[in-house]
PDB file of N, CA and C in Angstrom:
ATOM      1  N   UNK A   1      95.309  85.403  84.814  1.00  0.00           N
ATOM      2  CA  UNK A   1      95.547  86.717  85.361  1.00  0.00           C
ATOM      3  C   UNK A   1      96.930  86.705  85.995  1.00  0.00           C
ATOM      4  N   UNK A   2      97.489  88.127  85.714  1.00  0.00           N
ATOM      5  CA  UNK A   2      98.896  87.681  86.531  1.00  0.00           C
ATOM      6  C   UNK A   2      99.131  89.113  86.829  1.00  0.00           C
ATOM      7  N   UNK A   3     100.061  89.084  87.911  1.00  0.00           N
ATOM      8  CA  UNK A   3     100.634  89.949  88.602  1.00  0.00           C
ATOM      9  C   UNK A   3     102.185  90.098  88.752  1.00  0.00           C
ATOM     10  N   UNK A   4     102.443  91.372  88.702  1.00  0.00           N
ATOM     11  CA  UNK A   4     103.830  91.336  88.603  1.00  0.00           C
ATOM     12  C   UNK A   4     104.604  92.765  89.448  1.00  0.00           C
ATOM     13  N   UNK A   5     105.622  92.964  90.263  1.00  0.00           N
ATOM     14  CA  UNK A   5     105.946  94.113  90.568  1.00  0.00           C
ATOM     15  C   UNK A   5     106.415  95.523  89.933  1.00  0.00           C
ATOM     16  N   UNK A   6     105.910  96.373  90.263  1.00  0.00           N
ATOM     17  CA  UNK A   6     105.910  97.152  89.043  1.00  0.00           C
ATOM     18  C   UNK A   6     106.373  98.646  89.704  1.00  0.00           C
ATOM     19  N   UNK A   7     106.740  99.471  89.442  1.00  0.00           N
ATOM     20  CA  UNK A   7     107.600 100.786  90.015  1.00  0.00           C
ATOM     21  C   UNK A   7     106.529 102.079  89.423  1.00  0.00           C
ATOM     22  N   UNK A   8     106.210 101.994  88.426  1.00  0.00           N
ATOM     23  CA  UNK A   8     104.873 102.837  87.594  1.00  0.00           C
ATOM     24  C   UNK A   8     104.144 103.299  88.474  1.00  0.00           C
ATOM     25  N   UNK A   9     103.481 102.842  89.676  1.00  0.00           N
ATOM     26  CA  UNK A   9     102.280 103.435  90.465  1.00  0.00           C
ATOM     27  C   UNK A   9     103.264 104.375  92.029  1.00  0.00           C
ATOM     28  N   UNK A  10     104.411 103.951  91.850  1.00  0.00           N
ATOM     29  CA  UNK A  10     104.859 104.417  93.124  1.00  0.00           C
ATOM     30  C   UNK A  10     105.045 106.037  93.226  1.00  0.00           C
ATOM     31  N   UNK A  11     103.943 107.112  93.102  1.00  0.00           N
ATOM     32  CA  UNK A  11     103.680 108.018  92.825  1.00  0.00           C
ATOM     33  C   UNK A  11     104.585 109.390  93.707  1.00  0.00           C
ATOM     34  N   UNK A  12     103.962 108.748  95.137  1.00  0.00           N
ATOM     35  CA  UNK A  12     104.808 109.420  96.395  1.00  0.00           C
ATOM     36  C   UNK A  12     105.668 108.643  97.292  1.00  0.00           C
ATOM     37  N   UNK A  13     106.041 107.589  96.581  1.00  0.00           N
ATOM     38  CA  UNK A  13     106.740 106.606  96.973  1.00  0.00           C
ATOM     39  C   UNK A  13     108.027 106.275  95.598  1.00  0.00           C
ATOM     40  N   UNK A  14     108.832 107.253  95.191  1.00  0.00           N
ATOM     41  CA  UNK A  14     109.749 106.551  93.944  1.00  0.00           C
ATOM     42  C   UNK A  14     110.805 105.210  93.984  1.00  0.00           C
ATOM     43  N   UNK A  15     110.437 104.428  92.897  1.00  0.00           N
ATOM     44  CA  UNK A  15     110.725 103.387  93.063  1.00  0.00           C
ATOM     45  C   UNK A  15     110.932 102.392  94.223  1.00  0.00           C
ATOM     46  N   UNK A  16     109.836 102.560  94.212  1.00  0.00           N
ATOM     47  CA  UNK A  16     108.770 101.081  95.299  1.00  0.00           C
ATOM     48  C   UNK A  16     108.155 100.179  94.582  1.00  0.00           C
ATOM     49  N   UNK A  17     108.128  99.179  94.518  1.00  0.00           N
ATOM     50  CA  UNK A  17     107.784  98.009  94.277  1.00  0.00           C
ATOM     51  C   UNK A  17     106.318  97.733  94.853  1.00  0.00           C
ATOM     52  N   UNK A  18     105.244  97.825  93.319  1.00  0.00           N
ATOM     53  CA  UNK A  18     103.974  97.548  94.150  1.00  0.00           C
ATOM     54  C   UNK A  18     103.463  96.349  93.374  1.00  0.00           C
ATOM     55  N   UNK A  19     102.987  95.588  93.653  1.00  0.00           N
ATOM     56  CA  UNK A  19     102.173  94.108  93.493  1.00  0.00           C
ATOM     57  C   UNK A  19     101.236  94.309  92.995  1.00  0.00           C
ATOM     58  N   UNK A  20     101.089  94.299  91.353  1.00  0.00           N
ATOM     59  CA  UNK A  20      99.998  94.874  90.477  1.00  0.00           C
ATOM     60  C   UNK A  20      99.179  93.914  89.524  1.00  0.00           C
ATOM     61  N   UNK A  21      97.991  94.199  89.415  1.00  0.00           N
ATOM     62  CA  UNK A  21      97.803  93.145  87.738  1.00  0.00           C
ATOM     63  C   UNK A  21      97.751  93.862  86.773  1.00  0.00           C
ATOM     64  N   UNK A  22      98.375  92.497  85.661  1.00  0.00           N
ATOM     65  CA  UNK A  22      98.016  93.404  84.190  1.00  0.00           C
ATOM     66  C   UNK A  22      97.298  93.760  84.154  1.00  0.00           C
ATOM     67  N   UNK A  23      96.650  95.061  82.883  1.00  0.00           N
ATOM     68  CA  UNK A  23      96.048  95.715  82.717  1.00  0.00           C
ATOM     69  C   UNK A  23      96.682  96.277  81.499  1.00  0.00           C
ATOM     70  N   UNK A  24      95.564  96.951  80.910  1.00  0.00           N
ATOM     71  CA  UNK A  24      95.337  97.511  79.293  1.00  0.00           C
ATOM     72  C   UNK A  24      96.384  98.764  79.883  1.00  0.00           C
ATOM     73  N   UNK A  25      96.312  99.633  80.868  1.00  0.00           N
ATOM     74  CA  UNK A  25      97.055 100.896  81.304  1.00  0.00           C
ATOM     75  C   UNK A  25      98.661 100.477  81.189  1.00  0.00           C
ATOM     76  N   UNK A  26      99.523 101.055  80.775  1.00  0.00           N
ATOM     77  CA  UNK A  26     100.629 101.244  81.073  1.00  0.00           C
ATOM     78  C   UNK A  26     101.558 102.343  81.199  1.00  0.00           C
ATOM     79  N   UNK A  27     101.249 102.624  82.578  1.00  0.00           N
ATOM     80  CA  UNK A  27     102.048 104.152  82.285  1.00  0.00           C
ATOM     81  C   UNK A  27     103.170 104.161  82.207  1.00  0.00           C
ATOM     82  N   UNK A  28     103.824 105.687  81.765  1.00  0.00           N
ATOM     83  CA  UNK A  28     105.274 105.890  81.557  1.00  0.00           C
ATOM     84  C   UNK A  28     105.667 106.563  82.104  1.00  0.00           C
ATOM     85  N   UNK A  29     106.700 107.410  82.637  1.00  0.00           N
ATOM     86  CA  UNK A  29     106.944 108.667  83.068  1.00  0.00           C
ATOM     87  C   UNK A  29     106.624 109.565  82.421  1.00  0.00           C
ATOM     88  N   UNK A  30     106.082 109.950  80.998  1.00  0.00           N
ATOM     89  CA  UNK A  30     105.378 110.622  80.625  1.00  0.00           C
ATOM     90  C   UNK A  30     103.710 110.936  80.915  1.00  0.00           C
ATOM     91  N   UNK A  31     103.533 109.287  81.864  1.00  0.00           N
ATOM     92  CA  UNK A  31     102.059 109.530  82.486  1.00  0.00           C
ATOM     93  C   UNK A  31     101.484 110.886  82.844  1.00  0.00           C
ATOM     94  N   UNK A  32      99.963 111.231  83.116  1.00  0.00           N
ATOM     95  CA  UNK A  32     100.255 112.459  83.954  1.00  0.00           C
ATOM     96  C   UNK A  32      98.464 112.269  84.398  1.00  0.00           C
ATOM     97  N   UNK A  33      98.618 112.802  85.454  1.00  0.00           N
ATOM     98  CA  UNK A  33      97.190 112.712  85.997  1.00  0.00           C
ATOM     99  C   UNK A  33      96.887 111.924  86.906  1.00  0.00           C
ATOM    100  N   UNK A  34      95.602 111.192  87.453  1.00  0.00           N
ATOM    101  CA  UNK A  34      95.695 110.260  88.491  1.00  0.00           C
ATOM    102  C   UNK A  34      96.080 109.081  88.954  1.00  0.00           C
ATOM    103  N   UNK A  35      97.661 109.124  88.910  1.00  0.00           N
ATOM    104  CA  UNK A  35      98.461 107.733  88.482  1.00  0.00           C
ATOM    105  C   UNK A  35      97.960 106.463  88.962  1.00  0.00           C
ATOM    106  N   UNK A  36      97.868 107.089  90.382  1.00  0.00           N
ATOM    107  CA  UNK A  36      98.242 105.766  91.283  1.00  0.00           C
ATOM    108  C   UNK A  36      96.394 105.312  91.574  1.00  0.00           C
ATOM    109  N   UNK A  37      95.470 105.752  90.305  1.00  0.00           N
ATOM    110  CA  UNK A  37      94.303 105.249  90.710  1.00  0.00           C
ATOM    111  C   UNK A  37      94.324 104.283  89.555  1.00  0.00           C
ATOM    112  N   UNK A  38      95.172 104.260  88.701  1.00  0.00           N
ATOM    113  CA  UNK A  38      95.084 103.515  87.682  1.00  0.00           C
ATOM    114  C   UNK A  38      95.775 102.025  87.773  1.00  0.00           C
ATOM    115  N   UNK A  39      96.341 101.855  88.992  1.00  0.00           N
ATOM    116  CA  UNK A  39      96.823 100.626  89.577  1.00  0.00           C
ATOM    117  C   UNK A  39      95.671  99.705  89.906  1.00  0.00           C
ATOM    118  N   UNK A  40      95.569  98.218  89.838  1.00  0.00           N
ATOM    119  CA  UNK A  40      95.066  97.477  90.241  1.00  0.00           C
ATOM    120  C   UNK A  40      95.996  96.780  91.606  1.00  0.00           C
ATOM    121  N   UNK A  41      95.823  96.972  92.887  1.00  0.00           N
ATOM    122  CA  UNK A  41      96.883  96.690  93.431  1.00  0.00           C
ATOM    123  C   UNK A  41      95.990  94.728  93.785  1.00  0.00           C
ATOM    124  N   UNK A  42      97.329  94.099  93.859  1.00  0.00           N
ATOM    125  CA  UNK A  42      97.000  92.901  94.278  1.00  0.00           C
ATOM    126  C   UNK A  42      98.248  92.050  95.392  1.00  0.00           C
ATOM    127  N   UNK A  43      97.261  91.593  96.501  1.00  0.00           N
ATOM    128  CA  UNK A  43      98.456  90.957  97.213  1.00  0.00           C
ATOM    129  C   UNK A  43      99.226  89.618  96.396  1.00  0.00           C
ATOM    130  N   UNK A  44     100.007  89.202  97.694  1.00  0.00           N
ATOM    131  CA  UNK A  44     100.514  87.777  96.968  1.00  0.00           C
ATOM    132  C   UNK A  44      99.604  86.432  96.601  1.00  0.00           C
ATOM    133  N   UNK A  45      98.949  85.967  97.471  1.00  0.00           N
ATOM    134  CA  UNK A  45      97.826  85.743  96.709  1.00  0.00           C
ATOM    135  C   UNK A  45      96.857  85.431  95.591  1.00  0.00           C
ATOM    136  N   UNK A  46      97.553  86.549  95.073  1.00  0.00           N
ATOM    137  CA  UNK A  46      96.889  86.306  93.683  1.00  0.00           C
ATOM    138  C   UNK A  46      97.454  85.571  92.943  1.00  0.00           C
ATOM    139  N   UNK A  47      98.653  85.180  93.143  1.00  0.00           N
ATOM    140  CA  UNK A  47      98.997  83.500  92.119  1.00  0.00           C
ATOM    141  C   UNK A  47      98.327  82.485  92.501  1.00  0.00           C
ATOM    142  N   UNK A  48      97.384  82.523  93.549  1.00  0.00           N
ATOM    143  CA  UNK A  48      96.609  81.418  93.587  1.00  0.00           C
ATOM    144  C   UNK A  48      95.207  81.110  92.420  1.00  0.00           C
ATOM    145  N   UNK A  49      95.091  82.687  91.708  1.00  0.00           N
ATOM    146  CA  UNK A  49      94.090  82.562  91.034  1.00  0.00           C
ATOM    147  C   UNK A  49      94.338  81.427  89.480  1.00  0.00           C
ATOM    148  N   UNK A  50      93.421  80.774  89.294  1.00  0.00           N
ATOM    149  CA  UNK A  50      93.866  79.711  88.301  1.00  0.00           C
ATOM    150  C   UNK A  50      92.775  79.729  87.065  1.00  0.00           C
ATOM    151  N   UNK A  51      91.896  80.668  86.915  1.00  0.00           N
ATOM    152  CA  UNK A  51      90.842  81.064  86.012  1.00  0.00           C
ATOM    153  C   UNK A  51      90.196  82.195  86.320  1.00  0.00           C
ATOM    154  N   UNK A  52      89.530  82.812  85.036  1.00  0.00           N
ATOM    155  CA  UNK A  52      88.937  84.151  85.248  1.00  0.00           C
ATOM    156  C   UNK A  52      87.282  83.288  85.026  1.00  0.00           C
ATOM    157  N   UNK A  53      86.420  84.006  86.112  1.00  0.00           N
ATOM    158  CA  UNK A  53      85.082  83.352  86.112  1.00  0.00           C
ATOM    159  C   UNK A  53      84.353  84.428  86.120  1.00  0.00           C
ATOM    160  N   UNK A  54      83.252  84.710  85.389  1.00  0.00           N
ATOM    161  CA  UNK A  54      82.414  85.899  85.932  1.00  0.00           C
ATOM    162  C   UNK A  54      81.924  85.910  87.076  1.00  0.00           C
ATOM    163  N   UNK A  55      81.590  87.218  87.363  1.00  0.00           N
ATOM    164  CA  UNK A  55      81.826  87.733  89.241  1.00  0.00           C
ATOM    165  C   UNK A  55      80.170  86.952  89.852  1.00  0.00           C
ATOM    166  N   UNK A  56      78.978  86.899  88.854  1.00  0.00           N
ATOM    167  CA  UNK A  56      78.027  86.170  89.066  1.00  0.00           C
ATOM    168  C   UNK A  56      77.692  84.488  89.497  1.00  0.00           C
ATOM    169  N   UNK A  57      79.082  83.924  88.598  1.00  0.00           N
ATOM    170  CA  UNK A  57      79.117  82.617  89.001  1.00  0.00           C
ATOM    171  C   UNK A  57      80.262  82.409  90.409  1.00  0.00           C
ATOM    172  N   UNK A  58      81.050  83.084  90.631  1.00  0.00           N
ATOM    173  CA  UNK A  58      81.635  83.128  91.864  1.00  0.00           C
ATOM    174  C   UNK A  58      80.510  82.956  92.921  1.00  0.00           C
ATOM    175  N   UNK A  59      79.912  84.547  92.711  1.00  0.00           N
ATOM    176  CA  UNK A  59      78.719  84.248  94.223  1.00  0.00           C
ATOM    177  C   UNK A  59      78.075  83.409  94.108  1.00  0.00           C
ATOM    178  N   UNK A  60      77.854  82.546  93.021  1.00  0.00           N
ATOM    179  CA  UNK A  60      77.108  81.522  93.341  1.00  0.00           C
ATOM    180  C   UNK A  60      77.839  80.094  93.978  1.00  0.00           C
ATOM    181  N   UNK A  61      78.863  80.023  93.744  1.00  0.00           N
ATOM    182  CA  UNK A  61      79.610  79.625  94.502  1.00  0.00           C
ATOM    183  C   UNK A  61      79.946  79.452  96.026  1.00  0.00           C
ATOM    184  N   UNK A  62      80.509  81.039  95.865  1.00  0.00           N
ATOM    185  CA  UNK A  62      80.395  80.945  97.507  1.00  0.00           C
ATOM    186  C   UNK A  62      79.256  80.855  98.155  1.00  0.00           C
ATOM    187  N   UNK A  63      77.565  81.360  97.451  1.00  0.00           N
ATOM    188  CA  UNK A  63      76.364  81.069  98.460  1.00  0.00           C
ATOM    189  C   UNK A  63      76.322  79.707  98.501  1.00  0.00           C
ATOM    190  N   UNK A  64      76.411  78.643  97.381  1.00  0.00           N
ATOM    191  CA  UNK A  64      76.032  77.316  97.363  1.00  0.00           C
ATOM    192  C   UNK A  64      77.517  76.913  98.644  1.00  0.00           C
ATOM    193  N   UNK A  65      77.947  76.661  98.553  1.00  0.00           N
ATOM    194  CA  UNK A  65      79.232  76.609  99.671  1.00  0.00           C
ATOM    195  C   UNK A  65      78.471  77.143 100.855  1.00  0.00           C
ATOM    196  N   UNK A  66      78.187  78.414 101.301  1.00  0.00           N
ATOM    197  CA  UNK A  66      77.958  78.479 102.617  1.00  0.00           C
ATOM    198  C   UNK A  66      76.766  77.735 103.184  1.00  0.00           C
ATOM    199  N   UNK A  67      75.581  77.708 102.092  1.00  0.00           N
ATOM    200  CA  UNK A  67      74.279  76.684 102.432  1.00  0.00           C
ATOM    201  C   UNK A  67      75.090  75.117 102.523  1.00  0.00           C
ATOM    202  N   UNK A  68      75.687  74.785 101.997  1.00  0.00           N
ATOM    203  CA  UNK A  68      76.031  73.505 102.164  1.00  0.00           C
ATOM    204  C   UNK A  68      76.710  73.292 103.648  1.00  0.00           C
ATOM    205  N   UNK A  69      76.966  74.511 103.725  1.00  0.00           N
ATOM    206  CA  UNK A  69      77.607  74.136 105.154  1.00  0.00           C
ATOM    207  C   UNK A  69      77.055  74.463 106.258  1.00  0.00           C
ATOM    208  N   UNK A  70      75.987  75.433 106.196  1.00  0.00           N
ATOM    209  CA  UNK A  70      75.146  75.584 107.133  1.00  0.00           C
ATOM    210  C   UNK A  70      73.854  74.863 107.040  1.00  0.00           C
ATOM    211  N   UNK A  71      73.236  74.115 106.360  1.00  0.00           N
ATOM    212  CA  UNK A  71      72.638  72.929 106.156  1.00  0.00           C
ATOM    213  C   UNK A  71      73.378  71.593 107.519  1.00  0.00           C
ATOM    214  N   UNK A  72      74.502  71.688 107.070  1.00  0.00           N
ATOM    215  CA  UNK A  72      75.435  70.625 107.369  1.00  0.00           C
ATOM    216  C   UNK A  72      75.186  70.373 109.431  1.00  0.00           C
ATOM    217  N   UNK A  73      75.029  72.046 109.621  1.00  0.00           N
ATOM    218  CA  UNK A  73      75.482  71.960 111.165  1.00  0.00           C
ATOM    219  C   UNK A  73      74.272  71.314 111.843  1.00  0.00           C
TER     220      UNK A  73
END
């Protein structure tokens, strides 16, 4: 997944720099309609992501993680 700065969503803001992920959308200035809902906004951050996992095995993740640690205390 990657993110990149992008000027496209800066709707009421022209040319601003917003911190976006790819995505299938690419608008143009010919865009028209609800621009700036079509942004995925993402902080910096997100270069930490290093695989796409489904959102099911995440929470299982983080629950097995928090039992392990509240077990622990």
């Amino acid at each position: 997944m990657t993110a990149g700065l992008r000027t496209a969503y800066s709707v009421f803001w022209p040319d601003a720099p917003h911190r976006v992920l790819r995505s299938a959308i690419a608008p143009s200035s010919a865009t028209t309609g609800n621009v700036d809902a079509m942004a995925l906004y993402a902080g910096e951050s997100v270069a930490n992501v290093t695989s796409v996992q489904p959102a099911a095995e995440i929470v299982a993740e983080l629950a097995d993680g928090a039992e392990r640690l509240l077990r622990a205390r």
